[in-house]
Structures are given as structure tokens and as C-alpha cells.
Protein backbone atom coordinates (compact mmCIF):
# COMPACT_ATOMS: atom_id res chain seq x y z
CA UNK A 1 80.61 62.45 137.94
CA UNK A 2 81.75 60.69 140.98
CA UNK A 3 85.20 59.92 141.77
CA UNK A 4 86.95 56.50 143.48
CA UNK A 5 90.34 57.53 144.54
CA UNK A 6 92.44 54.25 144.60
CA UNK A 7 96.01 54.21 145.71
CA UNK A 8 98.10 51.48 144.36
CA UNK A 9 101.21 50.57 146.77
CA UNK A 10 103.87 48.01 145.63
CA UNK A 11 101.10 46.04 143.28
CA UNK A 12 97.72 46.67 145.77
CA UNK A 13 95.28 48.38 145.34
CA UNK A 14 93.84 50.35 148.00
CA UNK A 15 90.15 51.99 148.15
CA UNK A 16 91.38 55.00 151.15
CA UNK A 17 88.50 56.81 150.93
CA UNK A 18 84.88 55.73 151.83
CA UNK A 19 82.65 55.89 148.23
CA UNK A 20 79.21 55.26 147.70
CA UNK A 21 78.44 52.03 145.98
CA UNK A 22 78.34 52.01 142.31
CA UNK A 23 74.67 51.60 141.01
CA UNK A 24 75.08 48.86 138.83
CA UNK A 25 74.84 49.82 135.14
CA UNK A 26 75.39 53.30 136.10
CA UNK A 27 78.52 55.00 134.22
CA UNK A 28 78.31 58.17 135.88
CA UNK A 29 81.89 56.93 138.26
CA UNK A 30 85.51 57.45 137.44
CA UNK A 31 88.28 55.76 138.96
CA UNK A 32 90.87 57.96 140.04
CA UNK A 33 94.08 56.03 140.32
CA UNK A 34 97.42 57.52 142.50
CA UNK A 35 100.01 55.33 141.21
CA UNK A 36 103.40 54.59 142.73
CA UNK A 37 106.61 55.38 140.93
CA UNK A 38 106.90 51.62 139.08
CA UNK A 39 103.35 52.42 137.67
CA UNK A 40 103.57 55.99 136.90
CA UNK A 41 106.16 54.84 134.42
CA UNK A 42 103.66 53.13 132.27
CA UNK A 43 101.54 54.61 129.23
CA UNK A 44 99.55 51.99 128.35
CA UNK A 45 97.65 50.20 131.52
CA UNK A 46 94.89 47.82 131.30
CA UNK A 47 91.70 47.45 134.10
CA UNK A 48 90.17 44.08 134.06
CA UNK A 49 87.02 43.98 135.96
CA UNK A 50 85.50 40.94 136.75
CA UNK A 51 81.54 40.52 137.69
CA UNK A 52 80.70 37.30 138.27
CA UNK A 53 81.53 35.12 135.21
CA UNK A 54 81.87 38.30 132.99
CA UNK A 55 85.11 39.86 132.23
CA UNK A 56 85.36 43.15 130.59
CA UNK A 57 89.15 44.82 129.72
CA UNK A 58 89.65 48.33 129.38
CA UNK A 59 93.06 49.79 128.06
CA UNK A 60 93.64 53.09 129.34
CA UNK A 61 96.61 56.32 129.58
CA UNK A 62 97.01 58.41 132.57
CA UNK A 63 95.13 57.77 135.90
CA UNK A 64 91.92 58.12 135.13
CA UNK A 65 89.16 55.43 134.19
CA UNK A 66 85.54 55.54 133.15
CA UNK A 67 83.70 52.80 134.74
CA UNK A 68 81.90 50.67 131.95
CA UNK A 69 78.21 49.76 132.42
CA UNK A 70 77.95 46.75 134.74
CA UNK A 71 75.30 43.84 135.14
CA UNK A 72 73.35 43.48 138.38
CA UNK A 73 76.06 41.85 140.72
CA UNK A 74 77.08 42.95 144.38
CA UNK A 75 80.61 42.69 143.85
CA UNK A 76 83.06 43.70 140.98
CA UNK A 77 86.51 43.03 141.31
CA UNK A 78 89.22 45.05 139.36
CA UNK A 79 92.57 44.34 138.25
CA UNK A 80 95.08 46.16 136.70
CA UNK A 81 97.93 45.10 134.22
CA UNK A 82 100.17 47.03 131.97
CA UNK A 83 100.44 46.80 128.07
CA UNK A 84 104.11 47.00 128.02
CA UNK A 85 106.60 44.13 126.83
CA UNK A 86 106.38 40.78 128.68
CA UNK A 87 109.70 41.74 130.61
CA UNK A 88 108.56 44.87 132.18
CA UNK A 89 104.97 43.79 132.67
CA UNK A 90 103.11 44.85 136.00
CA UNK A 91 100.06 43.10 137.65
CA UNK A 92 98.16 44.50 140.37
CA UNK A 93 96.48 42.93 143.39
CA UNK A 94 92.62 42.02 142.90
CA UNK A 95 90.27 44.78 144.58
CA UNK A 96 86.66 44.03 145.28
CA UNK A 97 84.25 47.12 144.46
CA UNK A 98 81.19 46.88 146.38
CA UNK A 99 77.86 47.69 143.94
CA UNK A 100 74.21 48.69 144.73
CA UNK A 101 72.00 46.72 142.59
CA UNK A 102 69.87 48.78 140.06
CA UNK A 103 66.37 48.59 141.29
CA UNK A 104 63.92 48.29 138.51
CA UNK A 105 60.58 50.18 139.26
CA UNK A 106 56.96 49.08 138.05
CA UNK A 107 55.41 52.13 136.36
């Protein structure tokens, strides 16, 4: 399994470390979140990852994420939300996730 640490600071999200790109359609990659105090409070968080027109939402506990299968696409963006009440709600920053395109082979 490979790991993506991101660090989320007052509502951004922050890649610090480098990563190799994510092979597109490849869910072999975690995302390992280090959440400030404000989100560490939170059970129930939401990632919303964006590939070009497609949107996919995952609802998630803790800090750690299983990257869903993703269509060909350079870029996926993420975006995290919480599932709390509308009062306490928090709303990250939008990351962009740079992805290697799967590379079909003739056999």
C-alpha cells in the first residue's frame, strides 16, 4: 500500500511530502491525513474528489482514506467536508493530486 501524508492547516490541505503519482484506476494508495485540532474533533468526514466532470464522495472515520478507482485524468482534486450539523460544519481547501495515466498495453 502506498501512503500520501496530507497535513491540513486552518482548512488547507497540504501534500509535505513528495509521492509518486497515483496510477489512475489503481487502489493500491491511502491517504494519510494529520488533522489540526478543529478537525480532529470530527467523526464523520467526507472526501470529495473531483476528476474532470466526475465527482465521487467518500464518508470516512479517523485519518485514513482508501483512494477509490479513478478514470484516466492527469489531475484529481480532493476536498474534504465534515458530516456534522450545518452549524459546526468544516470545508477544506481544494488540493490537486497529480495522476499517471494507466497505460494500456497491446498483447
Amino acid at each position: 500500500m502506498n501512503n500520501i501524508i496530507i497535513h491540513e492547516e486552518n482548512n488547507n490541505l497540504i501534500i509535505k511530502d513528495d509521492y509518486s503519482p497515483l496510477v489512475c484506476g489503481n487502489t493500491n494508495y491511502t491517504l494519510e491525513f494529520v488533522f489540526g485540532e478543529d478537525w480532529q474533533k470530527t467523526t464523520n468526514k467526507i472526501a470529495v474528489f473531483f476528476v474532470g466532470d466526475q465527482k465521487t464522495a467518500v464518508p470516512f472515520t479517523g485519518s485514513l482514506l482508501s483512494v477509490p478507482a479513478l478514470p484516466n485524468a492527469q489531475i484529481m482534486q480532493l476536498v474534504l467536508m465534515t458530516a456534522e450539523t450545518e452549524n459546526t460544519r468544516l470545508v477544506s481547501s481544494v488540493l490537486d493530486i497529480n495522476l499517471k495515466p494507466t497505460i494500456l498495453l497491446e498483447t
